[in-house]
N, C-alpha and C. Protein backbone atom coordinates (compact mmCIF):
# COMPACT_ATOMS: atom_id res chain seq x y z
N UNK A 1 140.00 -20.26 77.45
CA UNK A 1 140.79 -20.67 78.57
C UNK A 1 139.91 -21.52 79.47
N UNK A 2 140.57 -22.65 79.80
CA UNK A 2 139.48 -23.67 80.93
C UNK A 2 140.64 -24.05 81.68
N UNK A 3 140.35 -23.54 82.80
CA UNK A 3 141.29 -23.69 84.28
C UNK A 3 140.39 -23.82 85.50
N UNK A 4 141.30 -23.76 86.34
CA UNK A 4 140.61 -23.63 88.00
C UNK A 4 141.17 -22.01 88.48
N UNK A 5 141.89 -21.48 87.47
CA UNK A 5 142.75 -19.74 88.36
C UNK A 5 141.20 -18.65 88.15
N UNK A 6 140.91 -18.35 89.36
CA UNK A 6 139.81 -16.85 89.30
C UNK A 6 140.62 -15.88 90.11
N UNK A 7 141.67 -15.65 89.33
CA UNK A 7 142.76 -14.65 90.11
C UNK A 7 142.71 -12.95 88.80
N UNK A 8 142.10 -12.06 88.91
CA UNK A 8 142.32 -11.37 88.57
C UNK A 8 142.86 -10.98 87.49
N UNK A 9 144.59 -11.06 88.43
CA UNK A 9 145.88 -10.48 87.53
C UNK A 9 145.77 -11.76 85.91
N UNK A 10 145.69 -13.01 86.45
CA UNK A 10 145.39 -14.24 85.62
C UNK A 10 144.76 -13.93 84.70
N UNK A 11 143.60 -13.64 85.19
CA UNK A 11 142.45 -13.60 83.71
C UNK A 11 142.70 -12.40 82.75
N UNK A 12 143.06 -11.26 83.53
CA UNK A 12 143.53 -10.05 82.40
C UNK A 12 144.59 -10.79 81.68
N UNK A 13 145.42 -11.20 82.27
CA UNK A 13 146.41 -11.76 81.74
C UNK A 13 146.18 -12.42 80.63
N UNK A 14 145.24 -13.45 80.40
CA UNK A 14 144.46 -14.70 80.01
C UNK A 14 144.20 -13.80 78.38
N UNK A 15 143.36 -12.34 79.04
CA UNK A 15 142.49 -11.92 78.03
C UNK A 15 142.98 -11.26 77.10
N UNK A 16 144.42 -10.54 77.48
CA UNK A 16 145.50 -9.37 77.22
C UNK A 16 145.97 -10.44 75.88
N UNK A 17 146.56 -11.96 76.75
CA UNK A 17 147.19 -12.39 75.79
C UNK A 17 146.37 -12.87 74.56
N UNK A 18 144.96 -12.87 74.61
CA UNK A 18 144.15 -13.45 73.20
C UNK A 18 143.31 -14.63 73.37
N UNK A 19 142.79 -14.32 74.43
CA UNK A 19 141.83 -15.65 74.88
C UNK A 19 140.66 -15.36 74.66
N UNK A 20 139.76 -16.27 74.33
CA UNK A 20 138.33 -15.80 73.66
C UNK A 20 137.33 -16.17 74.48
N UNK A 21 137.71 -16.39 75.80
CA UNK A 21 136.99 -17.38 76.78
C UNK A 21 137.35 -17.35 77.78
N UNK A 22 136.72 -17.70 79.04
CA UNK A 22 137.18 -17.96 80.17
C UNK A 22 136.26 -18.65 81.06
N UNK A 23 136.59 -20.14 81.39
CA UNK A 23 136.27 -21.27 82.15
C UNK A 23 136.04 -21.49 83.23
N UNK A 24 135.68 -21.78 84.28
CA UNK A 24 136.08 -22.42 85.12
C UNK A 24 135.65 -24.01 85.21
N UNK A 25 136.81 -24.93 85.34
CA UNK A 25 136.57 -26.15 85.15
C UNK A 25 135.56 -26.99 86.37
N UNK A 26 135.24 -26.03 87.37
CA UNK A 26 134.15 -26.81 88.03
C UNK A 26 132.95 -26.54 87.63
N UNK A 27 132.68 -26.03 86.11
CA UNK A 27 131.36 -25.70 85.70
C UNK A 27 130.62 -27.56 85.58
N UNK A 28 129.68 -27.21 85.19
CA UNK A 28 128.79 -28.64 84.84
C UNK A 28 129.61 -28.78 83.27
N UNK A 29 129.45 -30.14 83.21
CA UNK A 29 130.38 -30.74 82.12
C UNK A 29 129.18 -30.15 80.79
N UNK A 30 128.16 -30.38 80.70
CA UNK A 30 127.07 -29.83 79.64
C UNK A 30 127.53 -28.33 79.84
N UNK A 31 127.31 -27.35 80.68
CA UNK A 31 127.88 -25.81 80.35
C UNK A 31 129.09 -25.59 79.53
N UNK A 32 129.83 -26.65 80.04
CA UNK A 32 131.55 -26.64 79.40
C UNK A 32 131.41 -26.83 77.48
N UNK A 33 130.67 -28.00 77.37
CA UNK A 33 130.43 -28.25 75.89
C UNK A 33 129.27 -27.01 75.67
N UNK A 34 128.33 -26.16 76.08
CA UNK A 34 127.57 -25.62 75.66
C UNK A 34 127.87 -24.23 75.16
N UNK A 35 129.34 -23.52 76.32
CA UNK A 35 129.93 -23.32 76.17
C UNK A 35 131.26 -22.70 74.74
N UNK A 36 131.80 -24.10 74.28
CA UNK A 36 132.14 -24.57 73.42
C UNK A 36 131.61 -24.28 72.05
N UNK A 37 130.46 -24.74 72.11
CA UNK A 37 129.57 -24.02 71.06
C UNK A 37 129.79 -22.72 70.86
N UNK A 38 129.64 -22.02 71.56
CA UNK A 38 129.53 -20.45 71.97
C UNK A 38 130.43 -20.41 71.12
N UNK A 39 131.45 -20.44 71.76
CA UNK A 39 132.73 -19.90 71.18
C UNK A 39 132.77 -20.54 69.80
N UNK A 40 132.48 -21.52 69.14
CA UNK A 40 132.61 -21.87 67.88
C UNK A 40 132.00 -20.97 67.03
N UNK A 41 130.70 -20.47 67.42
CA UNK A 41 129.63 -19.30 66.73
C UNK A 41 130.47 -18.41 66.55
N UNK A 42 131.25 -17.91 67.54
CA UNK A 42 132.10 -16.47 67.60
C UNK A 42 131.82 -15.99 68.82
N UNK A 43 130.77 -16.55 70.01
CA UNK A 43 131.18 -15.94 70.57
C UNK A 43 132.69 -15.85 71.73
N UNK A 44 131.96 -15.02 73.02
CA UNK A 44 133.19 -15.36 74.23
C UNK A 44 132.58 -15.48 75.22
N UNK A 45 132.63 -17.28 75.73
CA UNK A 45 131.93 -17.96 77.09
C UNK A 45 132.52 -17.72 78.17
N UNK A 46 132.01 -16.98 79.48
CA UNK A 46 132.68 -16.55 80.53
C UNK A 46 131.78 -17.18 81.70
N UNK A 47 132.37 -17.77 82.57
CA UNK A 47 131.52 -17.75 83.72
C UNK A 47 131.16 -16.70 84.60
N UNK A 48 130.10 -16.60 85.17
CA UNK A 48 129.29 -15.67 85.59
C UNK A 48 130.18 -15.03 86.30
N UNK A 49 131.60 -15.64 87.28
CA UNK A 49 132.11 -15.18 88.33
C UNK A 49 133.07 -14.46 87.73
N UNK A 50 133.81 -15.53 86.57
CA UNK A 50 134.70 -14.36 86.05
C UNK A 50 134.36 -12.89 85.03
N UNK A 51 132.83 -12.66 84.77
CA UNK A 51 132.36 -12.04 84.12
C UNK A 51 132.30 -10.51 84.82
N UNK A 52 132.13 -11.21 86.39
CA UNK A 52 132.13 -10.15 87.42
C UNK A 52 133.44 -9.88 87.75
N UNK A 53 134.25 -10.31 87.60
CA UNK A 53 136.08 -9.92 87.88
C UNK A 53 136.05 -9.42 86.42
N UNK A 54 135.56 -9.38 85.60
CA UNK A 54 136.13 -8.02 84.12
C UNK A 54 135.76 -7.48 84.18
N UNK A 55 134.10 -7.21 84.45
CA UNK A 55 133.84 -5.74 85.19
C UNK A 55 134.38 -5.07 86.04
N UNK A 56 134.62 -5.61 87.29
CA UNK A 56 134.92 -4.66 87.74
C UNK A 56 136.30 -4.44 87.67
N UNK A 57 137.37 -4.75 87.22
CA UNK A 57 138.74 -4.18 86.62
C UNK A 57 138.10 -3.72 85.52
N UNK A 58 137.85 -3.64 84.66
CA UNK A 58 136.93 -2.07 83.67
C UNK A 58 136.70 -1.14 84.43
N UNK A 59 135.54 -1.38 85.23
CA UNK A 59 135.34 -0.25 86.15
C UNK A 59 136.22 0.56 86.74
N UNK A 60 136.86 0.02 87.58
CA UNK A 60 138.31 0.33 88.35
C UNK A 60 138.82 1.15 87.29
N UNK A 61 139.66 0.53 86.10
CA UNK A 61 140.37 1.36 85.67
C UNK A 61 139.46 2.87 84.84
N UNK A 62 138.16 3.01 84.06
CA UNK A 62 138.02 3.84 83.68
C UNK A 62 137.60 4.89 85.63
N UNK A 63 137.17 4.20 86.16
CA UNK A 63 136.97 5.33 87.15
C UNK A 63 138.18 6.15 87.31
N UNK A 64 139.55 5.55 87.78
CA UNK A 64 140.90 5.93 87.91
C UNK A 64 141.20 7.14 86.66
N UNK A 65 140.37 6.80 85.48
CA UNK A 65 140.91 7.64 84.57
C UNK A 65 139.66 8.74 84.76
N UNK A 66 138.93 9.02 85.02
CA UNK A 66 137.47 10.16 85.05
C UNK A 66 137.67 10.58 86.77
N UNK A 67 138.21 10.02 87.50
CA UNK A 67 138.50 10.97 89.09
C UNK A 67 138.86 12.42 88.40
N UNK A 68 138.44 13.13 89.22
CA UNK A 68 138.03 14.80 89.25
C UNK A 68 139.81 14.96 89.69
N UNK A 69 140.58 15.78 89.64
CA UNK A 69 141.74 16.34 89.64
C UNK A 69 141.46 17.93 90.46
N UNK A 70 142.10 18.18 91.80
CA UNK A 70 141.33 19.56 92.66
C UNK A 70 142.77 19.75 92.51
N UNK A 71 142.43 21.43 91.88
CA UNK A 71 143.67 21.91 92.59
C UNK A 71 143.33 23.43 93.00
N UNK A 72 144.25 24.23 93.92
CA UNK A 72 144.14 25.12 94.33
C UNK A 72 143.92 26.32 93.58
N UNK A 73 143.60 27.24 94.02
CA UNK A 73 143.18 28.49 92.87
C UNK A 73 145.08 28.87 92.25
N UNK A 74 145.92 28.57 93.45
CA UNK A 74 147.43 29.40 93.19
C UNK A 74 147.61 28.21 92.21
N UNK A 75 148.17 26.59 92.53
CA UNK A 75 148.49 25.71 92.20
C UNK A 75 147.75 26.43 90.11
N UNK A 76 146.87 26.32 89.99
CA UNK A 76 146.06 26.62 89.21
C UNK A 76 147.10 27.98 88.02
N UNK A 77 146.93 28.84 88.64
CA UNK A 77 148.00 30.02 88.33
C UNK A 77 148.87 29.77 87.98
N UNK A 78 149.87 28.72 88.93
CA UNK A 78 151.51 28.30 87.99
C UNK A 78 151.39 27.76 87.48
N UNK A 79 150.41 26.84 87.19
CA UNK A 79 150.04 25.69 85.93
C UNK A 79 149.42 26.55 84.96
N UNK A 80 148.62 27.33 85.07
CA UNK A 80 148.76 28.41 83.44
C UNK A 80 149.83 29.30 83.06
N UNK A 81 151.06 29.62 84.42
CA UNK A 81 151.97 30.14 83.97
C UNK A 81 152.71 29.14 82.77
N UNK A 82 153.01 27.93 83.56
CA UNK A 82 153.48 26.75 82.83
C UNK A 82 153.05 26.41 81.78
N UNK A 83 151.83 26.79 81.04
CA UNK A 83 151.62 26.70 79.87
C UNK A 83 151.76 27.73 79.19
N UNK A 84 151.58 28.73 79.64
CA UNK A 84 151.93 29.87 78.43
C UNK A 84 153.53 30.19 78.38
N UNK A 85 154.52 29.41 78.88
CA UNK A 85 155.78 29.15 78.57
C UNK A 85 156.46 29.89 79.72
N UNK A 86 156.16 30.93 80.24
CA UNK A 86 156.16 31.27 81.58
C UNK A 86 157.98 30.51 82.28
N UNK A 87 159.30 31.54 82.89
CA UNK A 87 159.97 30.44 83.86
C UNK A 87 159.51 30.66 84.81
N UNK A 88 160.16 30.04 86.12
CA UNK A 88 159.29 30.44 87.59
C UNK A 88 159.94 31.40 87.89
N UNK A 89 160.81 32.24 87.62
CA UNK A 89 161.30 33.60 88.09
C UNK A 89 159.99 34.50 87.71
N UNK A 90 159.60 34.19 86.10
CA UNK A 90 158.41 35.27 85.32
C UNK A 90 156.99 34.65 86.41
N UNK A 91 156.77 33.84 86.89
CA UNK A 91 155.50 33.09 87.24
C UNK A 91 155.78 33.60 89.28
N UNK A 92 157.06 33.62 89.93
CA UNK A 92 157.17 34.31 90.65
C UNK A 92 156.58 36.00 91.04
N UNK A 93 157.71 36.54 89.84
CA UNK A 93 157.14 38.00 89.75
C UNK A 93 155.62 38.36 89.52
N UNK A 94 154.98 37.90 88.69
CA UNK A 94 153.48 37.67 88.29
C UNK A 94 152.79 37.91 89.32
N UNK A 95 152.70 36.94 90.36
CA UNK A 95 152.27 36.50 91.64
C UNK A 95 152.47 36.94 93.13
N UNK A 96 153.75 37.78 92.83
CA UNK A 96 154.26 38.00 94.39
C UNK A 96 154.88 37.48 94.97
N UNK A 97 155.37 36.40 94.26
CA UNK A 97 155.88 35.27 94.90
C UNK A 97 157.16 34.38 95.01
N UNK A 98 158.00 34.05 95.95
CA UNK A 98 159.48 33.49 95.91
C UNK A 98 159.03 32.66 94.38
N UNK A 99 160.56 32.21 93.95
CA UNK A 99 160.80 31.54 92.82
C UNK A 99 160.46 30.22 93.79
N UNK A 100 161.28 29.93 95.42
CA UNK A 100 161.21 28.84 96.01
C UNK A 100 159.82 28.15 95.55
N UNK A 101 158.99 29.06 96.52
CA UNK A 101 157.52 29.41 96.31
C UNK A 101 156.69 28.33 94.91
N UNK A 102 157.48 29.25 93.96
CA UNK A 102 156.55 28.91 92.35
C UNK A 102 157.02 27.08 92.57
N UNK A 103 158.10 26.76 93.01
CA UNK A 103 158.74 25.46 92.85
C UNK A 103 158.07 24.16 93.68
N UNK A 104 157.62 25.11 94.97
CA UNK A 104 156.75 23.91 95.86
C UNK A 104 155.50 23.50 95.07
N UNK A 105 154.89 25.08 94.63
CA UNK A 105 153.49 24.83 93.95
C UNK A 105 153.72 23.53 92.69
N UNK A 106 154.71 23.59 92.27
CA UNK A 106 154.88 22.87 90.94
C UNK A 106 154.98 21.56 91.35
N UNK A 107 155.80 21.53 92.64
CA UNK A 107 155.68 20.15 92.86
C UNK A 107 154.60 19.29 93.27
N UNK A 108 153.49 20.15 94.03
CA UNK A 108 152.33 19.74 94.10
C UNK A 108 151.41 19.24 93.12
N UNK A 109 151.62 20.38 91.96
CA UNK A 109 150.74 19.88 90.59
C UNK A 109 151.33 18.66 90.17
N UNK A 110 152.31 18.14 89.92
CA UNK A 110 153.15 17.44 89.70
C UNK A 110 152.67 16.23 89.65
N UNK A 111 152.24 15.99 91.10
CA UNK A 111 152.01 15.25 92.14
C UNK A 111 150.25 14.99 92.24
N UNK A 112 149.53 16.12 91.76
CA UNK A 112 148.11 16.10 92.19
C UNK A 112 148.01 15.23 90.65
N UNK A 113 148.79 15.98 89.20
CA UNK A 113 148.45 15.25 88.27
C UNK A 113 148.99 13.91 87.36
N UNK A 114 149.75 13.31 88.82
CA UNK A 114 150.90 12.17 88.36
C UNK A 114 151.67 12.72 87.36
N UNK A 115 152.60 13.25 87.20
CA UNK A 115 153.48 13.86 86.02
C UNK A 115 154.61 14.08 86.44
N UNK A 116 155.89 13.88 85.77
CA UNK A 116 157.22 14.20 86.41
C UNK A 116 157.91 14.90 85.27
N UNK A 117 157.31 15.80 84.62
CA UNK A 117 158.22 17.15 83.84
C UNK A 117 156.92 17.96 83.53
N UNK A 118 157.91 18.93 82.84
CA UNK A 118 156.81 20.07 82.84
C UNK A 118 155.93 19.92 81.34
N UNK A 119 156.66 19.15 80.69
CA UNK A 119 155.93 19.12 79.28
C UNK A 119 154.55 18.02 79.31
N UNK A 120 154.60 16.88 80.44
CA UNK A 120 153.44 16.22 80.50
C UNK A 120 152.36 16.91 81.23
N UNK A 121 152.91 18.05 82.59
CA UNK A 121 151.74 18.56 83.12
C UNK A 121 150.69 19.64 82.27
N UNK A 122 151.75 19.73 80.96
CA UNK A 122 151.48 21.27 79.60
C UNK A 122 150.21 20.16 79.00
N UNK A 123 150.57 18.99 79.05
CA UNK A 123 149.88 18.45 78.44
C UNK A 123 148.76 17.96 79.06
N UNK A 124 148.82 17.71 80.58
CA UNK A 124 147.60 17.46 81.21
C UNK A 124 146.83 18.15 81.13
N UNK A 125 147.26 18.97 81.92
CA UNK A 125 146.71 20.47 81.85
C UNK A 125 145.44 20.91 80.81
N UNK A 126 145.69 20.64 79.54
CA UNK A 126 145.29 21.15 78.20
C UNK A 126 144.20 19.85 77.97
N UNK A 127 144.75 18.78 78.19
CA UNK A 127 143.57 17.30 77.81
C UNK A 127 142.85 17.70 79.06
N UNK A 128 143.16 17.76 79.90
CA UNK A 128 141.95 17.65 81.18
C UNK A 128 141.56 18.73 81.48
N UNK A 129 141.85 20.12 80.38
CA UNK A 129 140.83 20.94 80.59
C UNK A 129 140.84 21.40 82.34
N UNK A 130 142.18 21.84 82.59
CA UNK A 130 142.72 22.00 83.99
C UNK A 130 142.22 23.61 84.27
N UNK A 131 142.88 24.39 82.96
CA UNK A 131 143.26 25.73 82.71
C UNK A 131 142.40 26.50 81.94
């Protein structure tokens, strides 16, 4: 790709769709052909600036995926009720606790582990080693 865009969304874009390169056309006209080469060898010629915009969207996203997940010791409890198949009437009684009760907690986990049913939080839960 040889443009003037150092926009981010662009270059993922650029890279997503199968680009083996990325330009910027105010390089020196010798970098551009030297460049060129590169990419003929096999490799992928990036300018320094956009080299630093793929890092750090890499970065960004694996950090987003390795953030620590806190949850409360109770929150914790209805989410192992929730996996061992547990309803919130059984995860209520367990606990001491209104069914209302078991329902707020759930919505919190819900919420702490981006998930909107109970079969993805079974599943968070279990990959992230919650429980």
């Amino acid at each position: 790709m040889l443009t003037v865009v150092e926009l981010e969304d662009k270059i993922m874009e650029a890279i997503y769709a199968g680009a083996s390169g990325y330009l910027i056309k105010s390089a020196i006209p010798e970098n551009i052909l030297e460049n060129i080469r590169i990419l003929y060898k096999g490799g992928s010629p990036l300018t320094p600036s956009i080299a630093r915009i793929i890092f750090q969207n890499i970065q960004h996203q694996q950090g987003g995926k390795k953030e620590k997940i806190y949850l409360s010791s109770r929150e914790t409890e209805v989410l192992s009720g929730l996996v061992k198949g547990l309803t919130y009437k059984m995860i209520a009684q367990k606990h001491f606790i209104s069914v209302d009760t078991v329902r707020s907690y759930i919505r919190c986990v819900y919420e702490k582990l981006e998930v909107h049913s109970r079969s993805e939080a079974i599943v968070r839960a279990l990959n992230d080693r919650l429980i």
